[in-house]
PDB file of N, CA and C in Angstrom:
ATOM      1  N   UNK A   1      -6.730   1.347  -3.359  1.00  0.00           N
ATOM      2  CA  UNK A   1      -7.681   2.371  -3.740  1.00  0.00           C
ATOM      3  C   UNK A   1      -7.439   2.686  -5.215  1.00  0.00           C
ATOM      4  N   UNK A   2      -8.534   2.376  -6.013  1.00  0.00           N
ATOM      5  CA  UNK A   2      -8.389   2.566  -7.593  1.00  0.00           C
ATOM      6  C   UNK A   2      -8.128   4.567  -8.084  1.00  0.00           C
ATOM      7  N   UNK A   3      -7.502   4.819  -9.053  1.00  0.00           N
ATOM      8  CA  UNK A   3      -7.350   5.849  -9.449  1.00  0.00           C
ATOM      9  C   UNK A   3      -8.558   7.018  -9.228  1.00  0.00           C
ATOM     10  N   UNK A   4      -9.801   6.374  -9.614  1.00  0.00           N
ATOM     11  CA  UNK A   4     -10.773   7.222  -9.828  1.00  0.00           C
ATOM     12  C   UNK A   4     -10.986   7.535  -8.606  1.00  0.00           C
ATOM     13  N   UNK A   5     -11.211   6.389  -7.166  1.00  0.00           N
ATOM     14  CA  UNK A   5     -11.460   6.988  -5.707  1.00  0.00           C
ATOM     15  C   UNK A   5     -10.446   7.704  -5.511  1.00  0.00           C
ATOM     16  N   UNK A   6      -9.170   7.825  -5.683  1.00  0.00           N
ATOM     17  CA  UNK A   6      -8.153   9.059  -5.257  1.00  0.00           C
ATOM     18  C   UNK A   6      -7.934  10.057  -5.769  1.00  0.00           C
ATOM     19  N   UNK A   7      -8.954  10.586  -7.077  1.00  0.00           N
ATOM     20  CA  UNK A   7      -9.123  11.460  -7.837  1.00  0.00           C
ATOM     21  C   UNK A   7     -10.284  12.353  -6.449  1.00  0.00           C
ATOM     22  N   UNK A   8     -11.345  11.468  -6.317  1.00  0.00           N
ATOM     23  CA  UNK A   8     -12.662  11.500  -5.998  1.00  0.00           C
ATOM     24  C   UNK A   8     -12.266  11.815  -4.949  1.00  0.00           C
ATOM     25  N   UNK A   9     -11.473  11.601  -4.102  1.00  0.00           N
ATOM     26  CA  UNK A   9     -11.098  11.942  -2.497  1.00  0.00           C
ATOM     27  C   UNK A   9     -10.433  13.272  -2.838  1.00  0.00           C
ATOM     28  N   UNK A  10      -9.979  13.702  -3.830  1.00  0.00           N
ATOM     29  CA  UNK A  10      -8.948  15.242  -4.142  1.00  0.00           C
ATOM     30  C   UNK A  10      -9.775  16.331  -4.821  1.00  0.00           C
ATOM     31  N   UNK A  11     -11.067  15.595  -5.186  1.00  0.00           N
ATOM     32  CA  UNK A  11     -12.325  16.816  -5.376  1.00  0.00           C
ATOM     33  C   UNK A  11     -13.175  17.115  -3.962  1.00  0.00           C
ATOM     34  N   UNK A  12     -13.252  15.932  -3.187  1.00  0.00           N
ATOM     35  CA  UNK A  12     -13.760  16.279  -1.795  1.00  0.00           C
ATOM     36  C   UNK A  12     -12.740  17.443  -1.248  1.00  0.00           C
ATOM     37  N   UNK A  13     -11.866  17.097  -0.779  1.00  0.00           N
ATOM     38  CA  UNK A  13     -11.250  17.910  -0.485  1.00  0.00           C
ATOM     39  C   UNK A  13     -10.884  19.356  -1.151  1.00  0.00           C
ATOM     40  N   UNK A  14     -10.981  19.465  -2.488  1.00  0.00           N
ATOM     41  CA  UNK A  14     -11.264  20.827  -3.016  1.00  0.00           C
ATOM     42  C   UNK A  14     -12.114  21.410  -2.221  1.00  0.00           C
ATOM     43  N   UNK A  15     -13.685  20.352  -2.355  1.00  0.00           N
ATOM     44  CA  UNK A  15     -15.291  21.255  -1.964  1.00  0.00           C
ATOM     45  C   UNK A  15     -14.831  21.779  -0.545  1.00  0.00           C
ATOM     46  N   UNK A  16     -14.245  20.984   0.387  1.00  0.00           N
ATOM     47  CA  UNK A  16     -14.025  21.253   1.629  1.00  0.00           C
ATOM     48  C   UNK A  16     -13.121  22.594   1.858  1.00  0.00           C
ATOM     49  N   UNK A  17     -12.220  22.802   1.146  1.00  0.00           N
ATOM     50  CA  UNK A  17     -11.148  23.631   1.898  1.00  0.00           C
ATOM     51  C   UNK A  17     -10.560  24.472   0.226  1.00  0.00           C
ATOM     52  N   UNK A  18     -11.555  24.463  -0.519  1.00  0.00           N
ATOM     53  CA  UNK A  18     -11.887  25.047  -2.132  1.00  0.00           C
ATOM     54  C   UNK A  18     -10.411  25.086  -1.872  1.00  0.00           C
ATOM     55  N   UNK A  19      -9.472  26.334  -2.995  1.00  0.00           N
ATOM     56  CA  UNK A  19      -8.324  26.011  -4.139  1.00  0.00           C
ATOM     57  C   UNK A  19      -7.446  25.796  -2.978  1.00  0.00           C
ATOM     58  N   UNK A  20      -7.197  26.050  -2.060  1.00  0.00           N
ATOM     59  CA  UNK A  20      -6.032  25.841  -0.880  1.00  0.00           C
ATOM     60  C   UNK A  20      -5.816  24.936  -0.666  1.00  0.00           C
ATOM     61  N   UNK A  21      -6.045  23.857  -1.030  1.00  0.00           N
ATOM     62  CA  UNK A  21      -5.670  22.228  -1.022  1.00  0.00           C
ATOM     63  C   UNK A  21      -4.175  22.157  -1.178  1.00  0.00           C
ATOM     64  N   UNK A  22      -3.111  21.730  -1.140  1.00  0.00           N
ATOM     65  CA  UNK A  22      -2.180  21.347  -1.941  1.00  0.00           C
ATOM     66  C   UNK A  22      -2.470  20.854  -2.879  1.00  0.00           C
ATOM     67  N   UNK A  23      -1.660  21.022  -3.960  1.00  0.00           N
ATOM     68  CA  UNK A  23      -1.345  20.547  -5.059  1.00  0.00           C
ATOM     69  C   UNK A  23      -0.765  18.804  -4.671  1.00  0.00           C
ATOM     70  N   UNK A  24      -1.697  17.928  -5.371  1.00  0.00           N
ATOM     71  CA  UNK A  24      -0.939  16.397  -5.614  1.00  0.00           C
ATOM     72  C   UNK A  24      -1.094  16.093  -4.038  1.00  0.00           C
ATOM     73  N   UNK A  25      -1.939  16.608  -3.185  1.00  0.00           N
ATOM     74  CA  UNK A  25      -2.359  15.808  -1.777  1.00  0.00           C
ATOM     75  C   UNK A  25      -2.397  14.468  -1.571  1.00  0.00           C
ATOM     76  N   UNK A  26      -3.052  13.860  -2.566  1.00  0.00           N
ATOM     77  CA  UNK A  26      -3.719  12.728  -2.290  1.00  0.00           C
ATOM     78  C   UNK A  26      -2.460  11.973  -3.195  1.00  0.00           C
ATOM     79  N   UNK A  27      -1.341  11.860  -3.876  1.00  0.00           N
ATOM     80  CA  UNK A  27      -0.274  11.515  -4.364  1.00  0.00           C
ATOM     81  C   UNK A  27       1.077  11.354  -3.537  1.00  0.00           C
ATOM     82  N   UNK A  28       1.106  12.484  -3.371  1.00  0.00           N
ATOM     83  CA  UNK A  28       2.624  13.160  -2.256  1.00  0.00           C
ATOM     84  C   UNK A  28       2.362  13.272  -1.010  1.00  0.00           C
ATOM     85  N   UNK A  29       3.327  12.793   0.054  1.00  0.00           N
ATOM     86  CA  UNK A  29       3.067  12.756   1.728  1.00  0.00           C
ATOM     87  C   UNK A  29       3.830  14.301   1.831  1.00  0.00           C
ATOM     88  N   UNK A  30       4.676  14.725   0.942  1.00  0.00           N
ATOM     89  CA  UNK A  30       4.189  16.264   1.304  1.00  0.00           C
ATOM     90  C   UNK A  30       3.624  17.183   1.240  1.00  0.00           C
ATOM     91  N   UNK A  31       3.182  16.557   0.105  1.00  0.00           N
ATOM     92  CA  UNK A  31       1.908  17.682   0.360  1.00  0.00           C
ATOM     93  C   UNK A  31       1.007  17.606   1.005  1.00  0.00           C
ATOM     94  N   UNK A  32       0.336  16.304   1.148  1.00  0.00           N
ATOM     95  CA  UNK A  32      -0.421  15.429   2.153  1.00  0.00           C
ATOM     96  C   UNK A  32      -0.092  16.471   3.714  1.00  0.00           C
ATOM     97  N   UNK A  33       1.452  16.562   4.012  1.00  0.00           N
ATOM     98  CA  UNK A  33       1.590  17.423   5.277  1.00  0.00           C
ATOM     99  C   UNK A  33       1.486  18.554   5.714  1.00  0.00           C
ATOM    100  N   UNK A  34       1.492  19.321   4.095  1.00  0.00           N
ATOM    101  CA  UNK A  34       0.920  20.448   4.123  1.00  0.00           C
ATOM    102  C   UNK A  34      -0.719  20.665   4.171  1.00  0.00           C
ATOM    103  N   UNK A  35      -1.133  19.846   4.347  1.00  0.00           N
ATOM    104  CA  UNK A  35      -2.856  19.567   4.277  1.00  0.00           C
ATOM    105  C   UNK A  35      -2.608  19.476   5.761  1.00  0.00           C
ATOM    106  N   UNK A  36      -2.002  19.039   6.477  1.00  0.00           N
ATOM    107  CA  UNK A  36      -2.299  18.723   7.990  1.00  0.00           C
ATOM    108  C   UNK A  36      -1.600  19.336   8.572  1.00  0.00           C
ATOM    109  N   UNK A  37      -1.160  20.369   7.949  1.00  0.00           N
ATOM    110  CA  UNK A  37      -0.583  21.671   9.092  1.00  0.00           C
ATOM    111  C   UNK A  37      -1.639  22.487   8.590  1.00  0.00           C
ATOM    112  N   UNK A  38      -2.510  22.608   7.685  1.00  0.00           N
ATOM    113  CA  UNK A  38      -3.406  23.566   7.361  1.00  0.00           C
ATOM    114  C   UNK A  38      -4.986  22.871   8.236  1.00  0.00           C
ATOM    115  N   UNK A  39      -4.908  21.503   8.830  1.00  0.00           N
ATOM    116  CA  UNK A  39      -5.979  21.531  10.037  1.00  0.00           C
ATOM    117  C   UNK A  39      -5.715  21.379  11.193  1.00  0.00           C
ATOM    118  N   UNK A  40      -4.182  21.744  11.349  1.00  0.00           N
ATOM    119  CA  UNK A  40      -3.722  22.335  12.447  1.00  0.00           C
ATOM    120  C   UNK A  40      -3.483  23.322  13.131  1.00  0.00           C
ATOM    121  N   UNK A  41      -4.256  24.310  11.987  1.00  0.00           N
ATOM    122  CA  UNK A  41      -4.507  26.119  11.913  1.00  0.00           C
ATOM    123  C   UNK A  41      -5.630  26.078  12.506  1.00  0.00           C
ATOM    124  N   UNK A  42      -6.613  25.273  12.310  1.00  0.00           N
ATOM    125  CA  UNK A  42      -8.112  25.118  12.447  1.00  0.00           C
ATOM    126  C   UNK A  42      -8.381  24.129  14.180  1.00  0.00           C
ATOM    127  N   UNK A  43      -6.989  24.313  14.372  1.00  0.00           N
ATOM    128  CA  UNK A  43      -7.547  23.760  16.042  1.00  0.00           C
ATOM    129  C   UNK A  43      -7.495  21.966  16.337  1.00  0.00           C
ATOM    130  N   UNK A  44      -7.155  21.481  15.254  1.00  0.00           N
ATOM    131  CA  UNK A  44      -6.982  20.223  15.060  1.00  0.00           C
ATOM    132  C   UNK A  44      -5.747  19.914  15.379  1.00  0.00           C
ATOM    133  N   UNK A  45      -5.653  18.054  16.439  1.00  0.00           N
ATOM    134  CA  UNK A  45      -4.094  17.509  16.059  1.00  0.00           C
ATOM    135  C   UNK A  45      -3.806  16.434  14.975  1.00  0.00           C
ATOM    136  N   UNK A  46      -2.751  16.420  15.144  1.00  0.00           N
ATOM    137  CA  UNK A  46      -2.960  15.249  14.017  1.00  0.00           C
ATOM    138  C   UNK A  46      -1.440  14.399  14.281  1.00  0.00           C
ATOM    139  N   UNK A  47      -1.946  13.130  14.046  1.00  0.00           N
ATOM    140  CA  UNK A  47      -0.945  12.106  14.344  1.00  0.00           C
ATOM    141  C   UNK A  47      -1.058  11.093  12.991  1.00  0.00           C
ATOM    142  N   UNK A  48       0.154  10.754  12.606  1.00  0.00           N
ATOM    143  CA  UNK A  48       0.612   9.743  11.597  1.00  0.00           C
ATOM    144  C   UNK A  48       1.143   8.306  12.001  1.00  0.00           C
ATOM    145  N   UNK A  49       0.464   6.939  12.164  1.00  0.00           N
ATOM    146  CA  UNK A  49       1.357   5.867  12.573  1.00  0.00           C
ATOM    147  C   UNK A  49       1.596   4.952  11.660  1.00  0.00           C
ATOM    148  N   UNK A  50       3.096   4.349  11.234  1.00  0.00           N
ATOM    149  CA  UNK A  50       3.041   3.475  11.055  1.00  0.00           C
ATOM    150  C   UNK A  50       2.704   2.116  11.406  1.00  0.00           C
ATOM    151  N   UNK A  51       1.693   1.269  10.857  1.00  0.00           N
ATOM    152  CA  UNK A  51       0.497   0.190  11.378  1.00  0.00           C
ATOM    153  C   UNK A  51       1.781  -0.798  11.037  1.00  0.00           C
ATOM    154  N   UNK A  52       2.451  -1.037  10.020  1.00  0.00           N
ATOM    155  CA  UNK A  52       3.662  -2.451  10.185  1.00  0.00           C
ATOM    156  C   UNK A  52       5.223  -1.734   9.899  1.00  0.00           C
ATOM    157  N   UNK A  53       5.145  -1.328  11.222  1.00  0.00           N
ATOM    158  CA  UNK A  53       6.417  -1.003  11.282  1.00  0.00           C
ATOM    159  C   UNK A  53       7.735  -1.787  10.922  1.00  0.00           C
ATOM    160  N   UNK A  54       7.687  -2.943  11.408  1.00  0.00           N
ATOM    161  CA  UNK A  54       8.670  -4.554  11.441  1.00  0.00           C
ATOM    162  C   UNK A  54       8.436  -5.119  10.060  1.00  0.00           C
ATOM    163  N   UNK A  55       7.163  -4.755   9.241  1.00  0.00           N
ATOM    164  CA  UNK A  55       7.427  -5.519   7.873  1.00  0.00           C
ATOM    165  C   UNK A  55       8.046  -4.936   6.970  1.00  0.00           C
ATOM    166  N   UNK A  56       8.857  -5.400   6.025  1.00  0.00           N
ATOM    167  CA  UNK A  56       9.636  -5.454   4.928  1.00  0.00           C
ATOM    168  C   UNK A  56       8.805  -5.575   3.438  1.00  0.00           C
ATOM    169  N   UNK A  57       7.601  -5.725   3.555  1.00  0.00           N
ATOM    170  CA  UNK A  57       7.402  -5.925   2.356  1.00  0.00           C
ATOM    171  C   UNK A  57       5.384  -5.547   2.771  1.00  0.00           C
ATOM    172  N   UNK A  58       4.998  -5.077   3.811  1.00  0.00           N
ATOM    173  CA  UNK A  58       4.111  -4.739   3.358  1.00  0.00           C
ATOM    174  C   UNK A  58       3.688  -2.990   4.362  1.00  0.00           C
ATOM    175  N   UNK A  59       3.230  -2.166   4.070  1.00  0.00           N
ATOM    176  CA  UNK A  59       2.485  -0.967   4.962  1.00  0.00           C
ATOM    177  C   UNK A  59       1.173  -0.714   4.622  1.00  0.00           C
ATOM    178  N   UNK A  60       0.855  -0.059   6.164  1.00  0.00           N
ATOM    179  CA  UNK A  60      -0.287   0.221   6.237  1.00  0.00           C
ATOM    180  C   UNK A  60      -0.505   1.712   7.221  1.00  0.00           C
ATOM    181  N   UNK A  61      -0.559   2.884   6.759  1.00  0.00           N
ATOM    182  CA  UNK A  61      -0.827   4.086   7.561  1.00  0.00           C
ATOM    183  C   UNK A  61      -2.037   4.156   8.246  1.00  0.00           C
ATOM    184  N   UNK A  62      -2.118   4.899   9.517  1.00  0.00           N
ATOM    185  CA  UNK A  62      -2.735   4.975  10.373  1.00  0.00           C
ATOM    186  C   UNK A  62      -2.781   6.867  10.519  1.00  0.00           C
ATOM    187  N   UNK A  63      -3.536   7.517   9.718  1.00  0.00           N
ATOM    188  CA  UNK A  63      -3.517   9.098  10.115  1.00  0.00           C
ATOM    189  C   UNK A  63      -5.231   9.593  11.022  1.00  0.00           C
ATOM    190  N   UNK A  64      -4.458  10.143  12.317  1.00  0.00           N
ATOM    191  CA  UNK A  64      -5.634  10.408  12.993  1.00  0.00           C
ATOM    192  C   UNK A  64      -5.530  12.098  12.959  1.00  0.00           C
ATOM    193  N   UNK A  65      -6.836  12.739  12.543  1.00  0.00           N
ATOM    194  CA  UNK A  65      -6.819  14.279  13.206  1.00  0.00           C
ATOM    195  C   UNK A  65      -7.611  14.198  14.828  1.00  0.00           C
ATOM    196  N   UNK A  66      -7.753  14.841  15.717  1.00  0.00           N
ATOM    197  CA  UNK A  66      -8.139  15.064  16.576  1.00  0.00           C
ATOM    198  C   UNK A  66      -8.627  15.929  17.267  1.00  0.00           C
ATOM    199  N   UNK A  67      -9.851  16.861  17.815  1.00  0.00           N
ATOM    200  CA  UNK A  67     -10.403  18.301  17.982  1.00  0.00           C
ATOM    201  C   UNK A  67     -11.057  18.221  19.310  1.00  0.00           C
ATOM    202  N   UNK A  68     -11.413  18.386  20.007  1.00  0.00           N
ATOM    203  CA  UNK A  68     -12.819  18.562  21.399  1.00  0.00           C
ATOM    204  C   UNK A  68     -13.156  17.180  21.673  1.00  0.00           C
ATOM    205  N   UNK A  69     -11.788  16.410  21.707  1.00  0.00           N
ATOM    206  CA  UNK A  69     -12.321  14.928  22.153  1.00  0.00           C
ATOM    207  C   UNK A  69     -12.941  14.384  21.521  1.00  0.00           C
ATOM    208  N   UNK A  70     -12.931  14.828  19.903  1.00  0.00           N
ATOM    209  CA  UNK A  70     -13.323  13.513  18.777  1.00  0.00           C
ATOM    210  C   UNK A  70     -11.988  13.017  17.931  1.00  0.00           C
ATOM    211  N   UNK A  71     -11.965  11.870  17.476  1.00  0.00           N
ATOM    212  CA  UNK A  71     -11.013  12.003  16.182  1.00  0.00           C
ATOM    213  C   UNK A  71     -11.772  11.421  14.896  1.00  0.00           C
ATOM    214  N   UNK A  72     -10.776  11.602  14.476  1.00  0.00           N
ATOM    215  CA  UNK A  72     -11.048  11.065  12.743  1.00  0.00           C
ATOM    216  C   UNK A  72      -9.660  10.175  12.263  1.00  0.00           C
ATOM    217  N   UNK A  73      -9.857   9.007  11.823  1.00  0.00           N
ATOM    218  CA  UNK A  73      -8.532   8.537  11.794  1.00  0.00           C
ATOM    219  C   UNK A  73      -8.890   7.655  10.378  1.00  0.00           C
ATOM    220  N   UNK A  74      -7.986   7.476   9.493  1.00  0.00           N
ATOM    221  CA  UNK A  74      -8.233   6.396   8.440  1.00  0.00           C
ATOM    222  C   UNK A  74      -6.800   5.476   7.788  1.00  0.00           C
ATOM    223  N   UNK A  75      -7.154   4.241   7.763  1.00  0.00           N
ATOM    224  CA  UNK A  75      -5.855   3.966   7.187  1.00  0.00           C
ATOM    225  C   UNK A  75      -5.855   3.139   5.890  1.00  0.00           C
ATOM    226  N   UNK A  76      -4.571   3.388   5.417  1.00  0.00           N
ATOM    227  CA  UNK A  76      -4.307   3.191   3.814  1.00  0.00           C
ATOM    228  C   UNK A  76      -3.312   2.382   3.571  1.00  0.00           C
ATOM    229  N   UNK A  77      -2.661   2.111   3.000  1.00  0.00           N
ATOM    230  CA  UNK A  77      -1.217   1.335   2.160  1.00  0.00           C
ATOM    231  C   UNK A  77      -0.636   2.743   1.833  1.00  0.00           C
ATOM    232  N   UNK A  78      -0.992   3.770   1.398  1.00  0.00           N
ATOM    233  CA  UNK A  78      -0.514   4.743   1.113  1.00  0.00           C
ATOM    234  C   UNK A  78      -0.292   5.830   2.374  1.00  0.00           C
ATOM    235  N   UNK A  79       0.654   6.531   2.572  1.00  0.00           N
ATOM    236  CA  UNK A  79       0.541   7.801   3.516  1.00  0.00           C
ATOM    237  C   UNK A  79      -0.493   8.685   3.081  1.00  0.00           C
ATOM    238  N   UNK A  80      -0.146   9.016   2.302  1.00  0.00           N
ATOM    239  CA  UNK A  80      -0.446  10.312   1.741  1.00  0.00           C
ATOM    240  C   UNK A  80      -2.512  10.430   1.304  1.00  0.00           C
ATOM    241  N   UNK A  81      -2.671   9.167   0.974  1.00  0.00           N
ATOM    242  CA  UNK A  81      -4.006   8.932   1.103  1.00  0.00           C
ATOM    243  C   UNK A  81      -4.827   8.557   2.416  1.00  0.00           C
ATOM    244  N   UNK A  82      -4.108   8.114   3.212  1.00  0.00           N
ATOM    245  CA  UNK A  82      -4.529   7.707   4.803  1.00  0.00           C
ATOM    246  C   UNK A  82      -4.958   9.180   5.119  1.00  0.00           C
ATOM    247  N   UNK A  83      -4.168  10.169   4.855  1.00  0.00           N
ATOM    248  CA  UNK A  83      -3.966  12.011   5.286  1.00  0.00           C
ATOM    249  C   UNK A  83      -4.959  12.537   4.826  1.00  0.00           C
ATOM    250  N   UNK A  84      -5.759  12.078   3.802  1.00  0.00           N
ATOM    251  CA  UNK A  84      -6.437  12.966   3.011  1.00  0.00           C
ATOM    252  C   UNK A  84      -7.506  12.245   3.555  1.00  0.00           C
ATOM    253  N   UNK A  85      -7.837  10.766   3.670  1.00  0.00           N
ATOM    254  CA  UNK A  85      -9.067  10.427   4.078  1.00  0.00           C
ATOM    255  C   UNK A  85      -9.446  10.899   5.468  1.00  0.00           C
ATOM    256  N   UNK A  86      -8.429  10.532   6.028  1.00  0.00           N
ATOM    257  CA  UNK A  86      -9.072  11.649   7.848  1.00  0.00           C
ATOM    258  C   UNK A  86      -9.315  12.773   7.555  1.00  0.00           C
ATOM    259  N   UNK A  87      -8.885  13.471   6.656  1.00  0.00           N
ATOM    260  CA  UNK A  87      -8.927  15.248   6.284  1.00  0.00           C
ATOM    261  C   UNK A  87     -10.125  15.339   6.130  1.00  0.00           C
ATOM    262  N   UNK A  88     -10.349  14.486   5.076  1.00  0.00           N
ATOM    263  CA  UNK A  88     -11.978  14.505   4.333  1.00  0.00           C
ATOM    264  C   UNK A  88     -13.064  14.440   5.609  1.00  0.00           C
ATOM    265  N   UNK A  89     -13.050  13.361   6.435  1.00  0.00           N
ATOM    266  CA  UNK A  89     -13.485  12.640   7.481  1.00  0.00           C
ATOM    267  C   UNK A  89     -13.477  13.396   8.871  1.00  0.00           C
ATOM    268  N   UNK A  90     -12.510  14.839   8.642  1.00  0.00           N
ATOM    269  CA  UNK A  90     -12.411  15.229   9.875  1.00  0.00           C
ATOM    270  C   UNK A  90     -13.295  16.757   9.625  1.00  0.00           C
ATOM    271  N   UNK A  91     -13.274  16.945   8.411  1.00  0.00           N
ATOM    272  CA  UNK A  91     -13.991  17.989   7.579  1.00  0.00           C
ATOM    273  C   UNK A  91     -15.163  18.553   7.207  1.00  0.00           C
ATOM    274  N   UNK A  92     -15.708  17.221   7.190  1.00  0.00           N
ATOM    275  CA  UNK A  92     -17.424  16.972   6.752  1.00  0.00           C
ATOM    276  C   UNK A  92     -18.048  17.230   7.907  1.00  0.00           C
ATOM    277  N   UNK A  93     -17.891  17.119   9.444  1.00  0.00           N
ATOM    278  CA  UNK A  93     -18.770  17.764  10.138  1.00  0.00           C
ATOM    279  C   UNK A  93     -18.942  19.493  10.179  1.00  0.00           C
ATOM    280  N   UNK A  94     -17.225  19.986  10.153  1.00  0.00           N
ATOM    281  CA  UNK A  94     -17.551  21.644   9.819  1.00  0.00           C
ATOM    282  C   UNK A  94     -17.911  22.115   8.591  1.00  0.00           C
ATOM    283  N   UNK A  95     -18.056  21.141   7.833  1.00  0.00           N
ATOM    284  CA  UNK A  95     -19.220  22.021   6.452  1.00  0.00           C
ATOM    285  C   UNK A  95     -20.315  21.152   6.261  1.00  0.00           C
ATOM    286  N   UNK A  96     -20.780  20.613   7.199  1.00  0.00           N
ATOM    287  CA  UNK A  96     -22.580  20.488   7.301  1.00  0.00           C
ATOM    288  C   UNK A  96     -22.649  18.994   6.319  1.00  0.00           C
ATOM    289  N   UNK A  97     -21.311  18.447   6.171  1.00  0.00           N
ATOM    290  CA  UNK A  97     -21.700  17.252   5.424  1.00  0.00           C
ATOM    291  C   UNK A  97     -20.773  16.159   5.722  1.00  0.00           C
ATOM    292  N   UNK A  98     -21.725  15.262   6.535  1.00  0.00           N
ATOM    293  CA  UNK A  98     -20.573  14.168   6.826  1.00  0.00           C
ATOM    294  C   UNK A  98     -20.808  13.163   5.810  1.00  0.00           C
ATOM    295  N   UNK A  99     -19.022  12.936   5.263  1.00  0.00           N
ATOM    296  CA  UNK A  99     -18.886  11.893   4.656  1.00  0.00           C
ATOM    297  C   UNK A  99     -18.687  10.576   5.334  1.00  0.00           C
TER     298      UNK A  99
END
């Protein structure tokens, strides 16, 4: 994912959940976790998998949120961006705009 889409995924998430975002979400898996205990306030679960657990040289995250028997799940090379794209993805139906 080039710089500008992980910029672009950390202004979505502003519009969505305005200044309460963490700081450096879409950078840091902790802050990234502080984003997913904050849609875990909102009634959401949320699960993190590692997709190559056994490889040594390559990953791939697997972050699902989950609500009323839907999920939202996306995966990345990055944690911390896998987190933010389900966020985004799990988001857009409660503010009237699915991405």
């Amino acid at each position: 994912m080039s710089g500008s889409a992980v910029e672009n995924l950390g202004e979505q998430l502003k519009q969505l959940l305005g200044e309460s975002v963490p700081v450096q979400a879409v950078y840091h898996i902790n802050a990234a976790m502080e984003l997913a205990g904050m849609l875990e306030t909102k009634g959401f679960t949320f699960q993190l998998k590692d997709m190559c657990p056994k490889s040594l040289t390559e990953t791939n995250w697997r972050a699902t949120f989950s609500k009323e028997g839907e999920a939202f799940s996306a995966e990345n090379p990055q944690s911390a961006v896998a987190v933010c794209m389900a966020a985004v993805d799990a988001l857009g139906p409660l503010s009237g705009n699915k991405n």
